[in-house]
N, C-alpha and C. Protein backbone atom coordinates (compact mmCIF):
# COMPACT_ATOMS: atom_id res chain seq x y z
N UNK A 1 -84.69 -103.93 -127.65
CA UNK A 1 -85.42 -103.68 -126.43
C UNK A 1 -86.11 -104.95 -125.94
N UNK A 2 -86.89 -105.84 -126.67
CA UNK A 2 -87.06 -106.96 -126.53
C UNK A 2 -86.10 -108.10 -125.78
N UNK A 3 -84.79 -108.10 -126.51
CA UNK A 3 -84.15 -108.81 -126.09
C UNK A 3 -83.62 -108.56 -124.29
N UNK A 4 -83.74 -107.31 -124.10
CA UNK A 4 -83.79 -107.06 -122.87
C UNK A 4 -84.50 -107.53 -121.81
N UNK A 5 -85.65 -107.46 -122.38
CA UNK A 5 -86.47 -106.98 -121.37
C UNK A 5 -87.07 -108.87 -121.12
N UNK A 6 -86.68 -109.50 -122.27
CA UNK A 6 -86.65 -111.45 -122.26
C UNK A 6 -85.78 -111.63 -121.34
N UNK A 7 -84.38 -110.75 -121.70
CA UNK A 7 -83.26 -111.47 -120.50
C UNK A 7 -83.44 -111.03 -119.14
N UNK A 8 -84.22 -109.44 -119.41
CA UNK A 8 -84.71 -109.58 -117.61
C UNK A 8 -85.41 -110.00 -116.92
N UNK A 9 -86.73 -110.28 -118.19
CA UNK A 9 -87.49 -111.69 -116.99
C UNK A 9 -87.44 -113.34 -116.69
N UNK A 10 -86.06 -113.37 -117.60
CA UNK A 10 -85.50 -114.88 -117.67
C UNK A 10 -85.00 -114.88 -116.21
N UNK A 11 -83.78 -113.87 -116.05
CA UNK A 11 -83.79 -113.25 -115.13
C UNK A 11 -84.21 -113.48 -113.23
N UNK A 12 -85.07 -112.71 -113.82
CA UNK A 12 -85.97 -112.81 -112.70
C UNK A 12 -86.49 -113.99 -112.42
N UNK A 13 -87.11 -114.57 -113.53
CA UNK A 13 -86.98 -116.29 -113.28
C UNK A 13 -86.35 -116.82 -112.74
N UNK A 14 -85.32 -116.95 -112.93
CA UNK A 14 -84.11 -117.60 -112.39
C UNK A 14 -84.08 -117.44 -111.07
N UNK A 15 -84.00 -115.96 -110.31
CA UNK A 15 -83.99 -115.84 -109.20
C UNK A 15 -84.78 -116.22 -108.44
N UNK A 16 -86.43 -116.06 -108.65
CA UNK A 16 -87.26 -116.71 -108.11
C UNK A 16 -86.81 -118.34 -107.66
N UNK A 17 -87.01 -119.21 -108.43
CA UNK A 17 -86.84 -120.32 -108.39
C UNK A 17 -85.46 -121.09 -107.64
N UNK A 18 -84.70 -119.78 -107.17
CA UNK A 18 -83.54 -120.00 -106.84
C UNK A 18 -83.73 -119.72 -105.25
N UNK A 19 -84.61 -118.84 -105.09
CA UNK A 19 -85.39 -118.40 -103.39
C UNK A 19 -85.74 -119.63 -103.46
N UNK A 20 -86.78 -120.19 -104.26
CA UNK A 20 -88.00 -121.39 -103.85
C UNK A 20 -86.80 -122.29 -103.82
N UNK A 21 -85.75 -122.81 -103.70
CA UNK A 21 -84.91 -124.08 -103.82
C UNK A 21 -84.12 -124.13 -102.43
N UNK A 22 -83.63 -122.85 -102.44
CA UNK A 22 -83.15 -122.57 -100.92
C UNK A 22 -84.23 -122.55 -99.77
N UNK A 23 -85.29 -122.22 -99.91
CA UNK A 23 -86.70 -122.11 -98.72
C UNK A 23 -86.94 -123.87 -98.51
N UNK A 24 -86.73 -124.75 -100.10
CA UNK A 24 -87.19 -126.00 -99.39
C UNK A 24 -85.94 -126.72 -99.07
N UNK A 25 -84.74 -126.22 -98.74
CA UNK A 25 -83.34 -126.75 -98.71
C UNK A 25 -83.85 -127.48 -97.34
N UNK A 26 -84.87 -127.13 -96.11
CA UNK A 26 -84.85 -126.89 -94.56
C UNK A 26 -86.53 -126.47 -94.50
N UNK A 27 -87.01 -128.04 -94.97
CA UNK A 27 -88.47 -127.59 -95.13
C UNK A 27 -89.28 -127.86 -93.25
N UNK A 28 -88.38 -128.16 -92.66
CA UNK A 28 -89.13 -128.51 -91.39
C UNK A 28 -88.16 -127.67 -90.16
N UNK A 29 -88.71 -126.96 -89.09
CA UNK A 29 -88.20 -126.78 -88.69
C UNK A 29 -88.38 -126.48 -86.98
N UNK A 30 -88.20 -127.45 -86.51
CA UNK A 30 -88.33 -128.29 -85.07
C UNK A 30 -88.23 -127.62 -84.55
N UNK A 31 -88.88 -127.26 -82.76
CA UNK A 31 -88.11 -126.14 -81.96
C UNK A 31 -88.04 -127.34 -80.65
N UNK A 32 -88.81 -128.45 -80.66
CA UNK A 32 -87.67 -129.36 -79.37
C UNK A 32 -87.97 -130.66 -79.69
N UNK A 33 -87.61 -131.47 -79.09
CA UNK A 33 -87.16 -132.62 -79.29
C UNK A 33 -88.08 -133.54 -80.40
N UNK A 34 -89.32 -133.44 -79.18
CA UNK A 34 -90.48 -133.85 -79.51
C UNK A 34 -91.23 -134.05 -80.79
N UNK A 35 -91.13 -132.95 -81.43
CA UNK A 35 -91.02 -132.41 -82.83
C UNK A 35 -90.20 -132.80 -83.86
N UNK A 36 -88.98 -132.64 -83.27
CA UNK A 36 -88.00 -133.76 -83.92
C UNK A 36 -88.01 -135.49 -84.25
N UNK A 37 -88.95 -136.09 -83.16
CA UNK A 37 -88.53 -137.24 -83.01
C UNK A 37 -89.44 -137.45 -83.95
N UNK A 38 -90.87 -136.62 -84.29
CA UNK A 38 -92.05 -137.23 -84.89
C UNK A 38 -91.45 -136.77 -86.36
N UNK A 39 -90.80 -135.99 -86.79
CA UNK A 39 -89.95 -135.90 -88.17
C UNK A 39 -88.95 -137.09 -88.66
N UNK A 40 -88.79 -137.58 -87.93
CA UNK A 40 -87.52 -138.68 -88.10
C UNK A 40 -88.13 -140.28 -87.92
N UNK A 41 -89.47 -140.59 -87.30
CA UNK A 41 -89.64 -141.23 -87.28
C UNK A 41 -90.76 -141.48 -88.65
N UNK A 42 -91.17 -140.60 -89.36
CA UNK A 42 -91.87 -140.00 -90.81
C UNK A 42 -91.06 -140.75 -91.58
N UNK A 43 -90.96 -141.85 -92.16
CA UNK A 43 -89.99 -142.71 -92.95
C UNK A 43 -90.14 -142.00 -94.63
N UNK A 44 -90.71 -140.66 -94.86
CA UNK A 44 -90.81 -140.04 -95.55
C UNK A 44 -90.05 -139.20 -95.97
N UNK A 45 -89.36 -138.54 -94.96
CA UNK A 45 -88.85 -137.36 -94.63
C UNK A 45 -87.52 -137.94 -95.35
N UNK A 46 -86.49 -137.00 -96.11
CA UNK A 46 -85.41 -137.04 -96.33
C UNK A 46 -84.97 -135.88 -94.87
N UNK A 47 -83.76 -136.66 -94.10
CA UNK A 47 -83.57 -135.89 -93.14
C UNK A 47 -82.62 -135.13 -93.35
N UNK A 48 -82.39 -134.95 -94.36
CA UNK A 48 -81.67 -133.30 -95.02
C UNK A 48 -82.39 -132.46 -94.79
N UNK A 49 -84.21 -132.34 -95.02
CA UNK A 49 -84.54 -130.95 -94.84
C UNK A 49 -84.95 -130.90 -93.40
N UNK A 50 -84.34 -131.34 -92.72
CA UNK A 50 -84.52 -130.51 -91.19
C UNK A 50 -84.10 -130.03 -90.95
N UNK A 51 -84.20 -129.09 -89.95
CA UNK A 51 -83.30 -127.80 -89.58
C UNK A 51 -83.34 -127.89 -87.77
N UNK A 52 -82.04 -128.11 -87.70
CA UNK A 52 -81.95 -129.07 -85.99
C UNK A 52 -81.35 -128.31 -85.14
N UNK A 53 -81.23 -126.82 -85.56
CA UNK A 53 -80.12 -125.57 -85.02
C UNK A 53 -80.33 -125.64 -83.54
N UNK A 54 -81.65 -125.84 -83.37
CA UNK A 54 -82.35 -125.33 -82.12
C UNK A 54 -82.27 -126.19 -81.18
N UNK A 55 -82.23 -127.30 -81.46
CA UNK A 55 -81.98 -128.65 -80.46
C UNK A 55 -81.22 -128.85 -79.51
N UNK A 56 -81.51 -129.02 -78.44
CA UNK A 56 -80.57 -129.23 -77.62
C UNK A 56 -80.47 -131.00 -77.05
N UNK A 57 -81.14 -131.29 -77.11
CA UNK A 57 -81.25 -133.17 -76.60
C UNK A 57 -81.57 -133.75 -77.72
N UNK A 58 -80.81 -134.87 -78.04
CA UNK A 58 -81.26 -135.44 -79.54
C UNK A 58 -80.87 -137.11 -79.22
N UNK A 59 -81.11 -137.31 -77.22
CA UNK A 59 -81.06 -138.39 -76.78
C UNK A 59 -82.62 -139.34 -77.28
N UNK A 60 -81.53 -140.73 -77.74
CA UNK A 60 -82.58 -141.60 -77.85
C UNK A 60 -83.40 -141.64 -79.59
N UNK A 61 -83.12 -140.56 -79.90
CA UNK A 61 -83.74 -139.81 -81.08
C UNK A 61 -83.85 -141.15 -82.04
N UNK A 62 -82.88 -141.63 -82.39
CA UNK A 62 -83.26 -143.07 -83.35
C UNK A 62 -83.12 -144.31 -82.74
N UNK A 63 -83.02 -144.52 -81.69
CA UNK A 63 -83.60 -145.55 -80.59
C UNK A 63 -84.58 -146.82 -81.06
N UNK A 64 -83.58 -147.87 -81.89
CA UNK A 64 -84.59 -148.78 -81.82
C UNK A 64 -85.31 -148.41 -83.91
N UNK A 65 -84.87 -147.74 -84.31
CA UNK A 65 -85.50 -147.12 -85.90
C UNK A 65 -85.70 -148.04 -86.78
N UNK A 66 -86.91 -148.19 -87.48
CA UNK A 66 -86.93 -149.19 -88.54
C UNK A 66 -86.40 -148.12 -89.96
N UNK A 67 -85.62 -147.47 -89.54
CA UNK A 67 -85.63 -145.90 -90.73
C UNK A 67 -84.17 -146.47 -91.16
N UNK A 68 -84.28 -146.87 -92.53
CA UNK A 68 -82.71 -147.25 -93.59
C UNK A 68 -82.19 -146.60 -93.98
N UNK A 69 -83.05 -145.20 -94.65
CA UNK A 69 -82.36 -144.07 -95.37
C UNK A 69 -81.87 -143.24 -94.27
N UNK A 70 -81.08 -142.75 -94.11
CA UNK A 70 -80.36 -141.78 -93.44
C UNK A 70 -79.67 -140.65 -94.22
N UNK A 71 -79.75 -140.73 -95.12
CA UNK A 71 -79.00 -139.70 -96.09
C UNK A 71 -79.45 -138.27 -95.77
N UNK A 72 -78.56 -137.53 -95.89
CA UNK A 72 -78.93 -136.11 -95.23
C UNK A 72 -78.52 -135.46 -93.84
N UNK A 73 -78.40 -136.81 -93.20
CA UNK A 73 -78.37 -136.53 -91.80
C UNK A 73 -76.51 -135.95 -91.57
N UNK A 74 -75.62 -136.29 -92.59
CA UNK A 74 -74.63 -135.50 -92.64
C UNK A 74 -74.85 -133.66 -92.32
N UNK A 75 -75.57 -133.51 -92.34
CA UNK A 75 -75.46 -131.93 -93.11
C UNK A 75 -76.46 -131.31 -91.81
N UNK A 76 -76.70 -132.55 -90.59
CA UNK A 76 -77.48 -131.44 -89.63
C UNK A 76 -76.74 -130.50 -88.86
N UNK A 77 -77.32 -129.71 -88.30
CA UNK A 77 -76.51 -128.97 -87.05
C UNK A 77 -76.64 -129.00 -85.61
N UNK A 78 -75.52 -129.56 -85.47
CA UNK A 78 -75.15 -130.40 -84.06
C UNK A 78 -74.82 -129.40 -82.95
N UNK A 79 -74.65 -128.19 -82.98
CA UNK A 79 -73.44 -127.25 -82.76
C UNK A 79 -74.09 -127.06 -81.41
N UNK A 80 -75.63 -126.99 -81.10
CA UNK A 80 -76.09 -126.58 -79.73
C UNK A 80 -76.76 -128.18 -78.68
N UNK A 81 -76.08 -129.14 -79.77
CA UNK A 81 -76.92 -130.52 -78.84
C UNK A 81 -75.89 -130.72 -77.28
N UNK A 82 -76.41 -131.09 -76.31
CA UNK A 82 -75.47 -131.38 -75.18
C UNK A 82 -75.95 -133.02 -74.60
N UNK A 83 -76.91 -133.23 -75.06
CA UNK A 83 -77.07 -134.71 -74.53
C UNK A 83 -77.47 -135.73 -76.27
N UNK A 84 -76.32 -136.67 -76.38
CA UNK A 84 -76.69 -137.48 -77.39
C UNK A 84 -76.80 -138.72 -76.88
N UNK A 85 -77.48 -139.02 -75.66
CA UNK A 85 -77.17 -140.48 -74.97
C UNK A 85 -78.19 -141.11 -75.49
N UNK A 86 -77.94 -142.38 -76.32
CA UNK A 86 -78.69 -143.38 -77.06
C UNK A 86 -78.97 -142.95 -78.40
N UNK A 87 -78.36 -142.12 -79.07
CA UNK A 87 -79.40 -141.48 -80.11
C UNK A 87 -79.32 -142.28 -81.18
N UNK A 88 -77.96 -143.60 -81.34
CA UNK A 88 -78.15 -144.41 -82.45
C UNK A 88 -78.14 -145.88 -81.77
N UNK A 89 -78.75 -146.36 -80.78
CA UNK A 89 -78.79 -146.86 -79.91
C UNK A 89 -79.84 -147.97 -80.70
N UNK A 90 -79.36 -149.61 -80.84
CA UNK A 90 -80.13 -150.37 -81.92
C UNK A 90 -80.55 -149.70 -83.07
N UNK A 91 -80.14 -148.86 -83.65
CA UNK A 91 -80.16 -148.47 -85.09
C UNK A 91 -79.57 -149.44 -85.75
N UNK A 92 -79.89 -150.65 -85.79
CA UNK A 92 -79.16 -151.50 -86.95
C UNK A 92 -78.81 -150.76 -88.35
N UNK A 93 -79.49 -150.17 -89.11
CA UNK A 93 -79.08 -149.60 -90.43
C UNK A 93 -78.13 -148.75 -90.40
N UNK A 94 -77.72 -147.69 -89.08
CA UNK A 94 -77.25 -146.24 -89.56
C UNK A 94 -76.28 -147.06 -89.68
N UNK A 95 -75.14 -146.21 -90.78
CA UNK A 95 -73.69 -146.26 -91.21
C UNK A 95 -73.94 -144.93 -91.95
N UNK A 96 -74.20 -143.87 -91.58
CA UNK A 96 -73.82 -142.42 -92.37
C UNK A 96 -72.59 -141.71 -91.92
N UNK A 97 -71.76 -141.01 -92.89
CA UNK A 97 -70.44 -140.73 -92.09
C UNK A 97 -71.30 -139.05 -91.80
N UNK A 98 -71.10 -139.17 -90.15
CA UNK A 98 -71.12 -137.84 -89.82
C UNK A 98 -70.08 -137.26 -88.78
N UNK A 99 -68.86 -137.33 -89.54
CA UNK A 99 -67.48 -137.19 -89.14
C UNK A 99 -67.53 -135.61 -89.09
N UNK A 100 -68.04 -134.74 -90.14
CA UNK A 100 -68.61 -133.09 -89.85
C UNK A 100 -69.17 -132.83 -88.87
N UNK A 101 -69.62 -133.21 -88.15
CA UNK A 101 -70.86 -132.77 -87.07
C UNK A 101 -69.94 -132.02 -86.05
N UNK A 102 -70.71 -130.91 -85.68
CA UNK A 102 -69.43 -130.07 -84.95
C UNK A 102 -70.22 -130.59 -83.23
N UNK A 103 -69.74 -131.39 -82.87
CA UNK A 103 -70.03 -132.19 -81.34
C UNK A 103 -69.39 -131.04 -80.04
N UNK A 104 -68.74 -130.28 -80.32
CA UNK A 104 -68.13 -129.50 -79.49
C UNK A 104 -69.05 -129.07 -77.98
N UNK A 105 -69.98 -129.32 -77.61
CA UNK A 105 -70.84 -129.00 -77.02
C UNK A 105 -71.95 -130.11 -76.10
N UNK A 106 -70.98 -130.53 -76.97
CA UNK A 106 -71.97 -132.46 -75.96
C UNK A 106 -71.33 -132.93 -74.83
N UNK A 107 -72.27 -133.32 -73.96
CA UNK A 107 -71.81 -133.42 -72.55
C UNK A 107 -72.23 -134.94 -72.00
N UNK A 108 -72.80 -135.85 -72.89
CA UNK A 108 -73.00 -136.81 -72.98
C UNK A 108 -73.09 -137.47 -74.01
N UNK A 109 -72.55 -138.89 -74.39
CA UNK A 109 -72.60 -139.76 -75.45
C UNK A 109 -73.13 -141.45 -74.90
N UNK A 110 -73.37 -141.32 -73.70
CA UNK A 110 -73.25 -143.19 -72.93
C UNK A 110 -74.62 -143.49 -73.82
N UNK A 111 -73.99 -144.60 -74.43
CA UNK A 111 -74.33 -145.60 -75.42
C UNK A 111 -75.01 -145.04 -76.73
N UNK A 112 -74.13 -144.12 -77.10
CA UNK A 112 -74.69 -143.70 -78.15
C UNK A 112 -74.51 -144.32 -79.86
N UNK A 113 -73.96 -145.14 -79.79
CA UNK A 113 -74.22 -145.85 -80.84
C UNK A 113 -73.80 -147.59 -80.23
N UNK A 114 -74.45 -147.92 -79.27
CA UNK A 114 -74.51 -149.08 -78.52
C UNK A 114 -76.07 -149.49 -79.28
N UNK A 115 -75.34 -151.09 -79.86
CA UNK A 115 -75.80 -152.18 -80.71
C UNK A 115 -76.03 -151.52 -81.76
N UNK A 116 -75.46 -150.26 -82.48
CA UNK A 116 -75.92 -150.11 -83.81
C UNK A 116 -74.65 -150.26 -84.58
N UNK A 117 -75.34 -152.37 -85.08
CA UNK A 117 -74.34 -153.12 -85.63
C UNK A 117 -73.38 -152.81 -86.98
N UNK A 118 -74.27 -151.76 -87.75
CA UNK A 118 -73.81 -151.44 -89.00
C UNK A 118 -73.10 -150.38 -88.89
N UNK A 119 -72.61 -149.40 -88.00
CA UNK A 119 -71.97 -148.47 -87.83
C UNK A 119 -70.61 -148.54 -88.32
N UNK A 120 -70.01 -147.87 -89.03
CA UNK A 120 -68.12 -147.69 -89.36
C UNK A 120 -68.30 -146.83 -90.25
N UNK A 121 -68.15 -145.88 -89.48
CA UNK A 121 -67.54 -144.54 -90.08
C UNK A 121 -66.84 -143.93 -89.38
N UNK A 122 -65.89 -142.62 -89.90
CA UNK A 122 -64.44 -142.63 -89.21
C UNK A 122 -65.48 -140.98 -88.36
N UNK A 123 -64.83 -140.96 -87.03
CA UNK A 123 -65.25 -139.76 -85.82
C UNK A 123 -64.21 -139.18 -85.16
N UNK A 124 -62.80 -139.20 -85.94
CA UNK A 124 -61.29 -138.71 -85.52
C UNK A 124 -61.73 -137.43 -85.64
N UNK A 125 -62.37 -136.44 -86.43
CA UNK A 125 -62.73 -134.79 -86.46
C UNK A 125 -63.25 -134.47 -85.58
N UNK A 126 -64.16 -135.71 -84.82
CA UNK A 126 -64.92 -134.81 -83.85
C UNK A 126 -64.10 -133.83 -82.44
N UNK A 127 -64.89 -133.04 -81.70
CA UNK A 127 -64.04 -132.21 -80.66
C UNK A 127 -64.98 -133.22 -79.59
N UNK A 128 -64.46 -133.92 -78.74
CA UNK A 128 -65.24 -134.40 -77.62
C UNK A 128 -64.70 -134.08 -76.20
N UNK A 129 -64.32 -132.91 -76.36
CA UNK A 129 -63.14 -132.70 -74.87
C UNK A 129 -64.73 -132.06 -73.94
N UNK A 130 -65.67 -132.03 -74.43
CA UNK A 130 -66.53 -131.19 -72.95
C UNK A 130 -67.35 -132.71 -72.78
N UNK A 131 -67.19 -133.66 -73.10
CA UNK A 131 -67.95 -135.00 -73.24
C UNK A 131 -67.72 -135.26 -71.70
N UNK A 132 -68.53 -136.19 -70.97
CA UNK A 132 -68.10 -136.52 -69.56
C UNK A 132 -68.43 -137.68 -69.37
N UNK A 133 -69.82 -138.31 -70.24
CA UNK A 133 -69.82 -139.60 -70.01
C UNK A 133 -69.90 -140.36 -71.38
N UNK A 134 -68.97 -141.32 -71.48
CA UNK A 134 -69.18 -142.23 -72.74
C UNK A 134 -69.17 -143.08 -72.91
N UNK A 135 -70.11 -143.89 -71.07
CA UNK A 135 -70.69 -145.29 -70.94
C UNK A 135 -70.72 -146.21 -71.89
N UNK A 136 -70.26 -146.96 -72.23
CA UNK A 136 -71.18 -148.11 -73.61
C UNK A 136 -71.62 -147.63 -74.68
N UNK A 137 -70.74 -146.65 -75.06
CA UNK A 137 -70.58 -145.93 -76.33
C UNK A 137 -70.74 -146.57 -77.28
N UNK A 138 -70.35 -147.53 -77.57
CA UNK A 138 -70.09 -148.38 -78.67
C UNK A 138 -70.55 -149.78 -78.35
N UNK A 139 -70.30 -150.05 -77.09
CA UNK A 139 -71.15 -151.62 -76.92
C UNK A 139 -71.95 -152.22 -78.17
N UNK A 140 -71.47 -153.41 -78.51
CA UNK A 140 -72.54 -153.90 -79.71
C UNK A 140 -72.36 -153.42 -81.00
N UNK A 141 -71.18 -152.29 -80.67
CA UNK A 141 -71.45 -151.92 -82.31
C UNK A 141 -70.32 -152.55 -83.10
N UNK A 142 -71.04 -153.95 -83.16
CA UNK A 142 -70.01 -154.85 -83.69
C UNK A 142 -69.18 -154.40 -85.34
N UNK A 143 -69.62 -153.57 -85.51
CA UNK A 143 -68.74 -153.23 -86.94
C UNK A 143 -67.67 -152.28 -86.95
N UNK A 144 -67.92 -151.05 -85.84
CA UNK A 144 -66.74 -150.13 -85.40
C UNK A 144 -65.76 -150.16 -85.38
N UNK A 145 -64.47 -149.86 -86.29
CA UNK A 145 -63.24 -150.19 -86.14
C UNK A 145 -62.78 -149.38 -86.15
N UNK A 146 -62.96 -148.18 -86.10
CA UNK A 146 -62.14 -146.67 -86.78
C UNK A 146 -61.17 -146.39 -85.72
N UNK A 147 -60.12 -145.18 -85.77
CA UNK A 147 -59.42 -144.60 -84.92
C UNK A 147 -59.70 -143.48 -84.15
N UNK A 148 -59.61 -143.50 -83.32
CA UNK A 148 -60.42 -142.45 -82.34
C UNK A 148 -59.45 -141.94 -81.58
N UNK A 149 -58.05 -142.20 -81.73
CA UNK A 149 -56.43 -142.25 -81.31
C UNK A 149 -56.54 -140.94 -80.52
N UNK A 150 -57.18 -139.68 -81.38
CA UNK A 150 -56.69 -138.40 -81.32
C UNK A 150 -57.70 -137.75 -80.62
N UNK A 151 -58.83 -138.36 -79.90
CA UNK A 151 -59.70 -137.84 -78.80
C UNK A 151 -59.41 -137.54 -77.57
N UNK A 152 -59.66 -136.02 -77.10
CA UNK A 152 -59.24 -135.36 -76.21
C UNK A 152 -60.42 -136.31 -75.22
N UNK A 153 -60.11 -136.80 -73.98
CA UNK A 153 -61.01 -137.69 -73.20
C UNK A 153 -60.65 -137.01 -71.94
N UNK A 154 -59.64 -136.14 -71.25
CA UNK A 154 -59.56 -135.78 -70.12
C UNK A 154 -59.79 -135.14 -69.22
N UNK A 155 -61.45 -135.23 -69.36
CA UNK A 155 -62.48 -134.78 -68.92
C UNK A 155 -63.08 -135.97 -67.97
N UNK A 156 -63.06 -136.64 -68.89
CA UNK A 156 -63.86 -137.96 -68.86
C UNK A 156 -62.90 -138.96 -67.20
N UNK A 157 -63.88 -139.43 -66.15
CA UNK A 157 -63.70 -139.94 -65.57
C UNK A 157 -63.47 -141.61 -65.69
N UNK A 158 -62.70 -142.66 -65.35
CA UNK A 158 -62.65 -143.80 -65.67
C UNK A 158 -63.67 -144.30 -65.61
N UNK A 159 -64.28 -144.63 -64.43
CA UNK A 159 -65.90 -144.99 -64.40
C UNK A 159 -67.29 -144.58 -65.43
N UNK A 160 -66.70 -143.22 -66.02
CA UNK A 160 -67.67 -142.90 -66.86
C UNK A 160 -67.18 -143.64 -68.42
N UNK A 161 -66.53 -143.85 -68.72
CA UNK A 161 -66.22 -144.98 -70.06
C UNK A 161 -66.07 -146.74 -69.95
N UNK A 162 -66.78 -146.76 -68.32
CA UNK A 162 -66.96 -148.46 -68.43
C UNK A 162 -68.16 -148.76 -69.46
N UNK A 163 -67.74 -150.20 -69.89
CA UNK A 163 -68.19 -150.91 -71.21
C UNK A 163 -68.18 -150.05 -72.82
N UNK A 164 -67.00 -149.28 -72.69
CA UNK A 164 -67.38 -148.28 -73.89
C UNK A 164 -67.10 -149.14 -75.01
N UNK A 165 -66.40 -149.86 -75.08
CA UNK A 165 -65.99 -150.96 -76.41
C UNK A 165 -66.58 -152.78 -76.27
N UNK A 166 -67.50 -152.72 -75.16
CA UNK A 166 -67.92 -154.19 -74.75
C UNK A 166 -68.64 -154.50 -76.28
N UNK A 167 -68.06 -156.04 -76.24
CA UNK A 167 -68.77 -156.56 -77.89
C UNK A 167 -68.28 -155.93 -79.23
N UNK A 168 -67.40 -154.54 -79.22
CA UNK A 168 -67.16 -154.32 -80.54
C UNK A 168 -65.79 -154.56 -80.85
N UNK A 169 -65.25 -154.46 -82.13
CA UNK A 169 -63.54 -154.68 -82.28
C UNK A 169 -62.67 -154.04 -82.12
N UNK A 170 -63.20 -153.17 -81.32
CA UNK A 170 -62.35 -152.02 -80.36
C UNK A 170 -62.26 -152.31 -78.71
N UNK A 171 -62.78 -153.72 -78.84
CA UNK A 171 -62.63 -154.32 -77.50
C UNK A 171 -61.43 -154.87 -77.52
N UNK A 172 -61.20 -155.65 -78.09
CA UNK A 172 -59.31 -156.08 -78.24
C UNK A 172 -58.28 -155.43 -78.57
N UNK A 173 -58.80 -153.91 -79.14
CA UNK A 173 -57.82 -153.25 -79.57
C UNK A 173 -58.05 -151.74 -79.75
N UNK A 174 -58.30 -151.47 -78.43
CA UNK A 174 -58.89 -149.98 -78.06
C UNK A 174 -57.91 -149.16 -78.47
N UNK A 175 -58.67 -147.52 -78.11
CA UNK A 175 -57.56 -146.48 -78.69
C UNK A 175 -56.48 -146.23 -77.33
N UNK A 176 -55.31 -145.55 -77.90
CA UNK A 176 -54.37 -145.26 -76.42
C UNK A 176 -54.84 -145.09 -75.58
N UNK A 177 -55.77 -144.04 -75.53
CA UNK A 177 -56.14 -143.61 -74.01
C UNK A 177 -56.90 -144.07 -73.30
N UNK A 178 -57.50 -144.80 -73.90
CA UNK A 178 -58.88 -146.17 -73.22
C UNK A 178 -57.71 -147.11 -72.10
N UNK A 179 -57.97 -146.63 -70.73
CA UNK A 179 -57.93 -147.58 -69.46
C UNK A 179 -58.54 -149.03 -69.50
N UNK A 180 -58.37 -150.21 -69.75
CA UNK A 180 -59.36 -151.11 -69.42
C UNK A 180 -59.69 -151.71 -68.16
């Protein structure tokens, strides 16, 4: 009877501690931008535990960041953002692959990772067909080399992807569908 009643409050242990691990999986949880920006700019914060469901503008958001760690930021949820214009914009440090991010819903990208020199990671998964402007997307982001071959762009007006590869090594050797 003992041995029972040990394994049921081991048990129960277990479970507890298993609530408390999942509750701090998403210890912050933003309802607009504002809120967001003062979490991210917290050089404290592992930006894994944010919880970004709610967001809709996440323009500008690391604009200029003295923030190195980025780890975590794989695993946000992108699914309701529609404006990402500037959001890694002089981020010298970011290089996180957030090739997951479900972008399906963004309606702007112009200069969104313009001058953020350390950038190369591969963004062939993303869905960017509701995208419309992707101004100087990349401008500056002298490290960018990936393939982007398979991006639905025909949405996208010519004028709205001027300077999208100015300064990076996708300036000499853009993807197919890039007009120069």
């Amino acid at each position: 009877m003992q041995k029972k009643i040990f394994a049921l409050l081991m048990f129960a242990l277990f479970a507890l501690f298993a609530v408390c691990a999942i509750a701090e999986e998403h210890k912050y949880h933003p309802q607009t931008k504002t809120e967001l920006k003062a979490l991210v700019e917290d050089l404290s914060i592992n930006l894994g535990t944010i919880d970004t469901h709610k967001i809709t503008d996440m323009s500008g958001l690391f604009y200029r960041t003295e923030r190195k760690d980025f780890s975590g930021i794989e695993t946000w949820n992108v699914s309701n953002v529609k404006d990402m214009r500037g959001m890694f914009s002089y981020a010298k440090s970011f290089n996180q692959n957030i090739n997951a991010w479900n972008v399906s819903h963004v309606e702007t990208m112009r200069g969104m990772f313009s001058n953020a020199e350390s950038f190369n990671q591969p963004l062939d998964k993303w869905d960017v067909s509701k995208v419309r402007n992707m101004e100087h997307m990349f401008e500056g982001a002298e490290s960018f080399n990936q393939n982007i071959n398979a991006w639905n762009v025909s949405h996208i007006k010519d004028n709205n992807m001027v300077f999208m590869f100015r300064f990076s090594p996708l300036e000499e050797n853009p993807p197919q569908w890039f007009k120069k």
